[in-house]
PDB file of N, CA and C in Angstrom:
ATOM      1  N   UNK A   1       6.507  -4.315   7.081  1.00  0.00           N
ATOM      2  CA  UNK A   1       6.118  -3.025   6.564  1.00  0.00           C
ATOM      3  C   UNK A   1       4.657  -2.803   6.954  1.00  0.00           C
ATOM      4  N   UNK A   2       3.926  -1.647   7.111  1.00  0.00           N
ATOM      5  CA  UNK A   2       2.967  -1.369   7.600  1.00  0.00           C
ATOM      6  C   UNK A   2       2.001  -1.520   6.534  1.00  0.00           C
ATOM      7  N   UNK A   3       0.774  -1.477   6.597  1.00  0.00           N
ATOM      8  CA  UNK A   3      -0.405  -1.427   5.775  1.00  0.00           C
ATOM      9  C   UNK A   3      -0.022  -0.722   4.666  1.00  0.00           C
ATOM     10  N   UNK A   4      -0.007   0.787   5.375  1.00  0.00           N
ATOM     11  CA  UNK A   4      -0.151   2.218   5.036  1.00  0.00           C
ATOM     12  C   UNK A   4       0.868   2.086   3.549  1.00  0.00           C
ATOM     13  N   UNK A   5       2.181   2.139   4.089  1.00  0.00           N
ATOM     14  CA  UNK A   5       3.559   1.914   3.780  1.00  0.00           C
ATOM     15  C   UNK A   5       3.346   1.046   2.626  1.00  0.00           C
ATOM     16  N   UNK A   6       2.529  -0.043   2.661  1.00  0.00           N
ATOM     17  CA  UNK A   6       2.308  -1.352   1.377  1.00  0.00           C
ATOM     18  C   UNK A   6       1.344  -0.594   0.226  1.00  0.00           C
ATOM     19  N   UNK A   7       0.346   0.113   0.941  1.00  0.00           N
ATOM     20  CA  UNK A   7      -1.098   0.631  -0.046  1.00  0.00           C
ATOM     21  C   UNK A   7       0.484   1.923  -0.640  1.00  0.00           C
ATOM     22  N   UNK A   8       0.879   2.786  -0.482  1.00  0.00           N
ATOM     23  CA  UNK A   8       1.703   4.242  -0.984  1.00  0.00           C
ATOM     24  C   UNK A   8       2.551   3.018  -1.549  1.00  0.00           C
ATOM     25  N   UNK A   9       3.310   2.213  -1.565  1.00  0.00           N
ATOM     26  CA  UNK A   9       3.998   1.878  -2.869  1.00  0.00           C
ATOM     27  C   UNK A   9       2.824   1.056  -3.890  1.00  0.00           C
ATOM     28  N   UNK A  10       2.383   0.453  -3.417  1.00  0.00           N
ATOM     29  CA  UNK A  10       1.516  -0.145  -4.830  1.00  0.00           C
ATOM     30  C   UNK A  10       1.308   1.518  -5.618  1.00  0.00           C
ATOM     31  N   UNK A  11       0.777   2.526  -4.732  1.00  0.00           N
ATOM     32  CA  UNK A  11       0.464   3.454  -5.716  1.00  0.00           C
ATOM     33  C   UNK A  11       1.092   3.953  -6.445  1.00  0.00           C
ATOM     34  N   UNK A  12       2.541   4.057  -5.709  1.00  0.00           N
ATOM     35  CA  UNK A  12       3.516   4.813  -6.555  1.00  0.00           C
ATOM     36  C   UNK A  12       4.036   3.780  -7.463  1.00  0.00           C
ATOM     37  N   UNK A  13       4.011   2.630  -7.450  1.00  0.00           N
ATOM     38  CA  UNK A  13       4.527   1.918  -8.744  1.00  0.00           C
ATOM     39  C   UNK A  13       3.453   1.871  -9.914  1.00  0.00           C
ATOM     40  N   UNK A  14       2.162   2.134  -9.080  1.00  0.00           N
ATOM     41  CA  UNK A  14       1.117   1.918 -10.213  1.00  0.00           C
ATOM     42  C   UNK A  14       1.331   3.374 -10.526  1.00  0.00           C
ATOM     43  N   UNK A  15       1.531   4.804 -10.341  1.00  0.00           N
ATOM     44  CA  UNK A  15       1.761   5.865 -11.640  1.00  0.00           C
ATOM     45  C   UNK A  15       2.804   5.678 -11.941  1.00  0.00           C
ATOM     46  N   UNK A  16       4.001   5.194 -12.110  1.00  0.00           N
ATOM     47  CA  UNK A  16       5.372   5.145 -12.393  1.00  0.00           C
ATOM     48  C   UNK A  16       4.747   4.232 -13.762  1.00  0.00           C
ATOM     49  N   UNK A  17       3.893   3.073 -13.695  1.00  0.00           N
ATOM     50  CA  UNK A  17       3.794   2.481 -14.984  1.00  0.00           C
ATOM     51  C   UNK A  17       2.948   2.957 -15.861  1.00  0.00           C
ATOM     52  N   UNK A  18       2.045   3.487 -15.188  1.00  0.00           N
ATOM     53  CA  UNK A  18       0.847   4.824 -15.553  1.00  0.00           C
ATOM     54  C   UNK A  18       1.315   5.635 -16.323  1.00  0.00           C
ATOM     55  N   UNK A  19       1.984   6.526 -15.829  1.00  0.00           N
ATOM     56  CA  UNK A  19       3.072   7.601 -16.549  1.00  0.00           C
ATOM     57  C   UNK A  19       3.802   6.611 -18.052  1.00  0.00           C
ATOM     58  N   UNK A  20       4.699   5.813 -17.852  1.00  0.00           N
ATOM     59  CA  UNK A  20       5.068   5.432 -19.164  1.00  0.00           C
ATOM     60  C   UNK A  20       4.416   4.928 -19.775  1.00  0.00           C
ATOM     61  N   UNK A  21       3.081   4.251 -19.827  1.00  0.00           N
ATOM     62  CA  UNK A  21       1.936   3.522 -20.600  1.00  0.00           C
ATOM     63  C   UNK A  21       1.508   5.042 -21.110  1.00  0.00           C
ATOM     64  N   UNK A  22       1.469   5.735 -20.499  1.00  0.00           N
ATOM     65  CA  UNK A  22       0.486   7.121 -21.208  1.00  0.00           C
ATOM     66  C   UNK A  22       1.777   7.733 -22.387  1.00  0.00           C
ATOM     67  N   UNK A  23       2.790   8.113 -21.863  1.00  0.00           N
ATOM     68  CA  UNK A  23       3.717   8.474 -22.642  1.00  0.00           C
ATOM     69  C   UNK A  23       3.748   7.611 -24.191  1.00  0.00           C
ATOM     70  N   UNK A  24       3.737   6.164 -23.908  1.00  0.00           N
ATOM     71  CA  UNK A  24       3.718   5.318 -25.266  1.00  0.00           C
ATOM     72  C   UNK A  24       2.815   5.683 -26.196  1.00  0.00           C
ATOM     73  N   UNK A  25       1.140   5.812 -25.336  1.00  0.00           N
ATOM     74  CA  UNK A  25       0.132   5.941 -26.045  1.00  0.00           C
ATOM     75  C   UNK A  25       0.570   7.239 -26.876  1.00  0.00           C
ATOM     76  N   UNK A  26       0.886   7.958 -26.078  1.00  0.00           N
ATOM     77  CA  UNK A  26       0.760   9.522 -27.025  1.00  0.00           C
ATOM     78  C   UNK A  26       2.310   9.294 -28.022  1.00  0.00           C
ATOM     79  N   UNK A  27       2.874   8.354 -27.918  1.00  0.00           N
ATOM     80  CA  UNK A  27       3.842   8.704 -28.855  1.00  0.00           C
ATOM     81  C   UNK A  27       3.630   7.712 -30.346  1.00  0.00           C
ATOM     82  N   UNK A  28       2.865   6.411 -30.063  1.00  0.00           N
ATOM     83  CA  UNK A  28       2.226   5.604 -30.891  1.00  0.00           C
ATOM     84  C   UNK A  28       1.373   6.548 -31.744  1.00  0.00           C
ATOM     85  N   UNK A  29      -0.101   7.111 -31.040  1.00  0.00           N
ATOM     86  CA  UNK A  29      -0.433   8.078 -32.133  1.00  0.00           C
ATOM     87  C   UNK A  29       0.152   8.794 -32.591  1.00  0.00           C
ATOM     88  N   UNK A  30       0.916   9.957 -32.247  1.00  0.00           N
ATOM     89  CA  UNK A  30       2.000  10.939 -32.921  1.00  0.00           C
ATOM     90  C   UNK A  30       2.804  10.445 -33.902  1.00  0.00           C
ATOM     91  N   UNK A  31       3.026   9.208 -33.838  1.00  0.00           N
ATOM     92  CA  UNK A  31       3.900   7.861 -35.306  1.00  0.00           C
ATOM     93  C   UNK A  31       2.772   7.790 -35.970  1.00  0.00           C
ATOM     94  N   UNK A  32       1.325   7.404 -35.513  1.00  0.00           N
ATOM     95  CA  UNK A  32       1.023   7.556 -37.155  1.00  0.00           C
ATOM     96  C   UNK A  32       0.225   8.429 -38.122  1.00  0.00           C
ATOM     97  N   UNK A  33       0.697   9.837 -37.277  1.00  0.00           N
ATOM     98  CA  UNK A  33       0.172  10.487 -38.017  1.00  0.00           C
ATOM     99  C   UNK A  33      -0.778  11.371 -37.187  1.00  0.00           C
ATOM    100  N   UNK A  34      -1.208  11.732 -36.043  1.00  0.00           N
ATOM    101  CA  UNK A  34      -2.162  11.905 -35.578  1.00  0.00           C
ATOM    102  C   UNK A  34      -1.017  13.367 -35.039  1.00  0.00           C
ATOM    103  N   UNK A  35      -2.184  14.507 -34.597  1.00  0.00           N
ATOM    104  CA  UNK A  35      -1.348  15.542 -34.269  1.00  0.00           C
ATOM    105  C   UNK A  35      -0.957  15.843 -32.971  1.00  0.00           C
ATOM    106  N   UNK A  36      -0.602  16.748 -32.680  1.00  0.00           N
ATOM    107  CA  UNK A  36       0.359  16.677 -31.437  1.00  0.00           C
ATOM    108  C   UNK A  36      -0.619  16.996 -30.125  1.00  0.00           C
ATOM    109  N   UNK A  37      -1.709  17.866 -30.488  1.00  0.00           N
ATOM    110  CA  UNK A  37      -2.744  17.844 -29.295  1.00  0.00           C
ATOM    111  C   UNK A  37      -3.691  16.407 -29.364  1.00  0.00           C
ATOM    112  N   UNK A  38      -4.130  15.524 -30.708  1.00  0.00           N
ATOM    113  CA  UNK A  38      -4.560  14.659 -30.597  1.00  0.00           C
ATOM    114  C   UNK A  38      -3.380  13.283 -29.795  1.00  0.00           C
ATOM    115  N   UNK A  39      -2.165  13.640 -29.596  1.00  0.00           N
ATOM    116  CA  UNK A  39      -1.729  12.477 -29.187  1.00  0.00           C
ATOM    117  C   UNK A  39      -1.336  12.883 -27.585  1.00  0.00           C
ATOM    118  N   UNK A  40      -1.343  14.043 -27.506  1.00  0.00           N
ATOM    119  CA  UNK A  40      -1.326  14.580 -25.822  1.00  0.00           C
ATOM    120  C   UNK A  40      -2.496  14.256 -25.641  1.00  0.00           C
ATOM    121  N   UNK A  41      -3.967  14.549 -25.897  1.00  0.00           N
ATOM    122  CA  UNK A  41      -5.151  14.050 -25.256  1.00  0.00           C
ATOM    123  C   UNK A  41      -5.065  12.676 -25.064  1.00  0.00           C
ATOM    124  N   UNK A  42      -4.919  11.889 -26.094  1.00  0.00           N
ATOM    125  CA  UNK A  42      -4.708  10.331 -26.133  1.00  0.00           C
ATOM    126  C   UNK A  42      -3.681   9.835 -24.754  1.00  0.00           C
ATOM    127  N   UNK A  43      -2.617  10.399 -24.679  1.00  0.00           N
ATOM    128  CA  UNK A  43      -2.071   9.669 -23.555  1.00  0.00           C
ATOM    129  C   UNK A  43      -2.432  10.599 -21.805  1.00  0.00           C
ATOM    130  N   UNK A  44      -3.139  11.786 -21.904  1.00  0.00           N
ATOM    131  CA  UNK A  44      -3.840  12.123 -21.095  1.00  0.00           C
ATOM    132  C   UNK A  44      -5.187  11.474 -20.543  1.00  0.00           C
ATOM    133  N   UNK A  45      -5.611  10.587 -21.930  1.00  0.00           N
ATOM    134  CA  UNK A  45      -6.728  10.044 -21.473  1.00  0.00           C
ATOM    135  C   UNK A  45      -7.008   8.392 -20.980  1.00  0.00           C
ATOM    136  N   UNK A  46      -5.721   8.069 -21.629  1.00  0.00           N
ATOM    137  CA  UNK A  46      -4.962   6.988 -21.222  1.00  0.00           C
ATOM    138  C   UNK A  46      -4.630   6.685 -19.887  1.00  0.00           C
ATOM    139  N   UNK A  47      -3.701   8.036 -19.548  1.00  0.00           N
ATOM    140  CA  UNK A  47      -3.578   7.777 -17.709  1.00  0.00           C
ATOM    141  C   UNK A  47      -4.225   7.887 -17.212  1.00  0.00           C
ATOM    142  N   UNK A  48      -5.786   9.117 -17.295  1.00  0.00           N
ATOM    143  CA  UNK A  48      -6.753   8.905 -16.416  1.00  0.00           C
ATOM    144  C   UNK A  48      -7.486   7.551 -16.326  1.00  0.00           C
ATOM    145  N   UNK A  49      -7.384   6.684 -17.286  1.00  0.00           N
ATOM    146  CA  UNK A  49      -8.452   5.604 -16.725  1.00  0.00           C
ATOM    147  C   UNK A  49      -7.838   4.891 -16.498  1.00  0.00           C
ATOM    148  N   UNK A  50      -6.381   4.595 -16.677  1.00  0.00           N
ATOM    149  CA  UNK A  50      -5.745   3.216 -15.610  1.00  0.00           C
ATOM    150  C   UNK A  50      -5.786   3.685 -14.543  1.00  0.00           C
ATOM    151  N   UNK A  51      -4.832   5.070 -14.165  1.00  0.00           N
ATOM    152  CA  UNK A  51      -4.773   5.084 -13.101  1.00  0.00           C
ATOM    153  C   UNK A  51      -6.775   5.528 -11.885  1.00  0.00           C
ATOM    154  N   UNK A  52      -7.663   5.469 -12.568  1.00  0.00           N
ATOM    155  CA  UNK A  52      -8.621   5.485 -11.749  1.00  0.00           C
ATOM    156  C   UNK A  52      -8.891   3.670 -12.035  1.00  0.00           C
ATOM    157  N   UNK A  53      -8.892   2.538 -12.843  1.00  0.00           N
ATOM    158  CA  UNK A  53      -8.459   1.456 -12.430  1.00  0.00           C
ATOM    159  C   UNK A  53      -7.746   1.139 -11.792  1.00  0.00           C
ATOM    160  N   UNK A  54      -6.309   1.462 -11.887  1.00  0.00           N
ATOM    161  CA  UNK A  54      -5.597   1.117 -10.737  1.00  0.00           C
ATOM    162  C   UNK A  54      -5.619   1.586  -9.138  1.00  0.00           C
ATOM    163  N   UNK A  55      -6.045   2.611  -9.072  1.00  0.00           N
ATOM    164  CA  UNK A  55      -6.686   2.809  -8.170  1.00  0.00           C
ATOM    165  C   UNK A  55      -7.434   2.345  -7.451  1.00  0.00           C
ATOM    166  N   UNK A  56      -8.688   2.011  -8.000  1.00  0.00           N
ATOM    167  CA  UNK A  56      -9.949   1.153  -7.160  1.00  0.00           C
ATOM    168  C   UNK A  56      -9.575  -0.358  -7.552  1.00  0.00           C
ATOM    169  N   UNK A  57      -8.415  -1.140  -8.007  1.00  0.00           N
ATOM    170  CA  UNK A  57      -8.167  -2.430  -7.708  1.00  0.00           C
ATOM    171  C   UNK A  57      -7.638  -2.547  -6.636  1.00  0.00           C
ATOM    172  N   UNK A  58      -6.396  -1.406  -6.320  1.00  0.00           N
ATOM    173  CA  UNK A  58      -5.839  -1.213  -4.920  1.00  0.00           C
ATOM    174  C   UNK A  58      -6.500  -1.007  -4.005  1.00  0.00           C
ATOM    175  N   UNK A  59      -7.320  -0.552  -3.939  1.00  0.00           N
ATOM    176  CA  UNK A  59      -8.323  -0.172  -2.987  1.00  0.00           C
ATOM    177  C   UNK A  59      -9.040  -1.600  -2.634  1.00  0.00           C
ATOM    178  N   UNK A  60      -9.434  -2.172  -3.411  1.00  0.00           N
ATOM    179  CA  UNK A  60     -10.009  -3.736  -3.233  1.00  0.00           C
ATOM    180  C   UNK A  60      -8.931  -4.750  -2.350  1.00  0.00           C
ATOM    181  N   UNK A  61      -7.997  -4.381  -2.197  1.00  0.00           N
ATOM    182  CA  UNK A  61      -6.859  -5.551  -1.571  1.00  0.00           C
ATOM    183  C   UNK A  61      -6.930  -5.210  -0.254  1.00  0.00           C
ATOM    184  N   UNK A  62      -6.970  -5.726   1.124  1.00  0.00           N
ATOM    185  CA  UNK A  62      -6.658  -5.841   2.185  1.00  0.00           C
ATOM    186  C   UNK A  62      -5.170  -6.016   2.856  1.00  0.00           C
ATOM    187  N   UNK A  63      -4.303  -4.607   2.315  1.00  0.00           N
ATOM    188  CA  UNK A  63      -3.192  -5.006   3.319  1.00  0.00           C
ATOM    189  C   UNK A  63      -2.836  -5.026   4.719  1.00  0.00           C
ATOM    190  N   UNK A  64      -1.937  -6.173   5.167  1.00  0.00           N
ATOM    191  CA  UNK A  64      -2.289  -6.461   6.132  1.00  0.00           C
ATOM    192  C   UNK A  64      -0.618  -6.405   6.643  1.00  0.00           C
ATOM    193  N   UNK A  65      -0.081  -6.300   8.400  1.00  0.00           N
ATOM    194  CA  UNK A  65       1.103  -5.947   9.305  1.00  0.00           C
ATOM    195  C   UNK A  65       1.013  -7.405   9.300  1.00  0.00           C
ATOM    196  N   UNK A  66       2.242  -8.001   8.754  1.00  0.00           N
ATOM    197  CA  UNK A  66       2.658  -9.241   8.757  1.00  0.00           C
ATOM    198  C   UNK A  66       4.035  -9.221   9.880  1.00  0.00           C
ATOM    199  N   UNK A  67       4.242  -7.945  10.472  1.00  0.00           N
ATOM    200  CA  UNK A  67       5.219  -8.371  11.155  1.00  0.00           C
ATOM    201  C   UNK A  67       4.524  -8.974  12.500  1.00  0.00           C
ATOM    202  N   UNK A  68       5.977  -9.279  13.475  1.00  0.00           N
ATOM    203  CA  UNK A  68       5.564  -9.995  14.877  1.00  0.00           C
ATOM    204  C   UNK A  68       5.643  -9.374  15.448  1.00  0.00           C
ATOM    205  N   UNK A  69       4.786  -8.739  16.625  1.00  0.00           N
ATOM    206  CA  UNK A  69       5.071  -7.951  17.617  1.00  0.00           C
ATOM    207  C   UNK A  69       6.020  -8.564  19.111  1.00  0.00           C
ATOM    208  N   UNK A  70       6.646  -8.072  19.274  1.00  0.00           N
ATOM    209  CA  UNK A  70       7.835  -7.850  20.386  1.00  0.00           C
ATOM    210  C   UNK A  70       6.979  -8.580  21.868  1.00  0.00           C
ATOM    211  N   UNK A  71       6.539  -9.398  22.376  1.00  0.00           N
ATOM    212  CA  UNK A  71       6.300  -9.629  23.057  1.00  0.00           C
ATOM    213  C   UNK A  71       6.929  -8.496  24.267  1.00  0.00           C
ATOM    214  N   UNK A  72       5.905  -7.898  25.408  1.00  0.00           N
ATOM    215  CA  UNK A  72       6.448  -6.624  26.429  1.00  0.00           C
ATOM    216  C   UNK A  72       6.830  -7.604  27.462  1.00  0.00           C
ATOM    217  N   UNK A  73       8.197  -7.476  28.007  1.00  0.00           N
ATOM    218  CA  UNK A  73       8.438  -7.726  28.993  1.00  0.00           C
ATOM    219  C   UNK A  73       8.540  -7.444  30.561  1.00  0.00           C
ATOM    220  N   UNK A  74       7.163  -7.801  31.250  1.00  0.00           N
ATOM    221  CA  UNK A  74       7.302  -7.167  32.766  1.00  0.00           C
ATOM    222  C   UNK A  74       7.758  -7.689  33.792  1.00  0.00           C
ATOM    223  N   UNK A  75       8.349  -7.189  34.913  1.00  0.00           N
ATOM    224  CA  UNK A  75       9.111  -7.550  35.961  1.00  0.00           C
ATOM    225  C   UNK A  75      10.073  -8.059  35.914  1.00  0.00           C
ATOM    226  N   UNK A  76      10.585  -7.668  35.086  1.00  0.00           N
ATOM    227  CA  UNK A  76      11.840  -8.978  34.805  1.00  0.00           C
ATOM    228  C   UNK A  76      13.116  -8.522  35.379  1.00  0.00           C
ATOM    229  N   UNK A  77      13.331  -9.763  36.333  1.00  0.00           N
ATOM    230  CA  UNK A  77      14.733  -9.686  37.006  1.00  0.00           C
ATOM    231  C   UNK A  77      14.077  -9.186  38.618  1.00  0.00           C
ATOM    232  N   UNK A  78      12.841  -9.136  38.854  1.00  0.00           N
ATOM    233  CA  UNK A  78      11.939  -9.446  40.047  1.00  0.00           C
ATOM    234  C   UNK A  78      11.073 -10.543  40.013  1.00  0.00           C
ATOM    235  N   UNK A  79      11.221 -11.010  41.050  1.00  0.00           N
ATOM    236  CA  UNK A  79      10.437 -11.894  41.668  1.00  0.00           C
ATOM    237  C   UNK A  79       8.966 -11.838  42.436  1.00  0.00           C
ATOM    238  N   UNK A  80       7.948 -11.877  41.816  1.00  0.00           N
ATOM    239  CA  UNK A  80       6.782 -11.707  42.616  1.00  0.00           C
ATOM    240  C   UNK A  80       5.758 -12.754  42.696  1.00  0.00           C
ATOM    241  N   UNK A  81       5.726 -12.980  44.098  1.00  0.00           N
ATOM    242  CA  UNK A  81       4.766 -13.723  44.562  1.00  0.00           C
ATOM    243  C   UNK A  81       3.149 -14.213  44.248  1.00  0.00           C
ATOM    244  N   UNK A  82       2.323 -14.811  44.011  1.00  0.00           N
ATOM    245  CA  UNK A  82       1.118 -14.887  43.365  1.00  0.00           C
ATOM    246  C   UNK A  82       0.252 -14.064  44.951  1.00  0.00           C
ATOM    247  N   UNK A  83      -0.551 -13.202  44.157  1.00  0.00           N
ATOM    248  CA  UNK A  83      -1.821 -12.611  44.821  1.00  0.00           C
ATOM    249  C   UNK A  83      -2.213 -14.116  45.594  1.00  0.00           C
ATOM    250  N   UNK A  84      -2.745 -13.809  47.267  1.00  0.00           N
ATOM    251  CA  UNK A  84      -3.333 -13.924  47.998  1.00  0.00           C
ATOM    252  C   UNK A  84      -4.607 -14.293  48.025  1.00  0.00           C
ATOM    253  N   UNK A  85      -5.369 -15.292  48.003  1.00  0.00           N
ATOM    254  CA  UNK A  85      -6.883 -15.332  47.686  1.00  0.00           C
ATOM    255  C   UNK A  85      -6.780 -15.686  48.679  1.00  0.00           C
ATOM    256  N   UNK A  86      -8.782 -15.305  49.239  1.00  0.00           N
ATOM    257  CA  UNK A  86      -9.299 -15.649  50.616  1.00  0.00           C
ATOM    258  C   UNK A  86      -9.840 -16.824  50.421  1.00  0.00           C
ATOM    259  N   UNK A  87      -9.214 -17.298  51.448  1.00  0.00           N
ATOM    260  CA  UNK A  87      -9.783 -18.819  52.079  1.00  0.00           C
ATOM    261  C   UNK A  87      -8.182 -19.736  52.005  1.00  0.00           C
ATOM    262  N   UNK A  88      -7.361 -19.025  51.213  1.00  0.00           N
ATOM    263  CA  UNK A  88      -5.982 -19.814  51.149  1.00  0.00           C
ATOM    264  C   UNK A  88      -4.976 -19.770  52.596  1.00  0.00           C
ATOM    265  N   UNK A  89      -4.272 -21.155  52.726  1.00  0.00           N
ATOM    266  CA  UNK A  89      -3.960 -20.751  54.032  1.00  0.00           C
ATOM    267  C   UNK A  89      -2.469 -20.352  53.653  1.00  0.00           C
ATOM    268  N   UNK A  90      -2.138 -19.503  54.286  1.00  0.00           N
ATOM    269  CA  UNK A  90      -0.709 -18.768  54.514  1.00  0.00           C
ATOM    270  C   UNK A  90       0.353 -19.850  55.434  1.00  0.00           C
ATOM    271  N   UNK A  91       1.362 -20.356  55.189  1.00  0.00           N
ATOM    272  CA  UNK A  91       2.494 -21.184  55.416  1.00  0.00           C
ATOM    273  C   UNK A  91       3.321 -20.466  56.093  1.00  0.00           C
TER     274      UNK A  91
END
């Protein structure tokens, strides 16, 4: 998998857990009592700072193309002779 491809899922799994950690928060306050804009701010304010943590931890990791590249194959199924250097004698 590519770099790119590795950094876009870490992200998208990191709001996928983002999103339900915020949802809890705001539903924990709303249980005990707290009102319905105080528990929407609460899990609004919740996702903004993981996900700007999670964010700049991802950002800290170096992903890296662990695949193998294809070795290119040239001439193949020809036969060619080695270049000619001067001073070599010709047979």
């Amino acid at each position: 998998m590519s770099p790119n491809r590795k950094k876009a899922l870490a992200v998208f799994v990191l709001f996928l857990v983002v999103n339900l950690v915020a949802v809890v928060c705001g539903h924990v306050v709303r249980w005990l009592g707290g009102g319905v804009l105080q528990s929407v701010l609460t899990g609004a304010g919740a996702w903004a700072v993981l996900m700007t943590l999670g964010v700049t931890l991802i950002a800290l990791f170096d992903f890296k193309d662990h695949r193998h590249p294809i070795p290119a194959v040239t001439g193949y199924g020809t036969a060619q002779a080695p270049p000619n250097q001067q001073g070599t004698p010709i047979a």
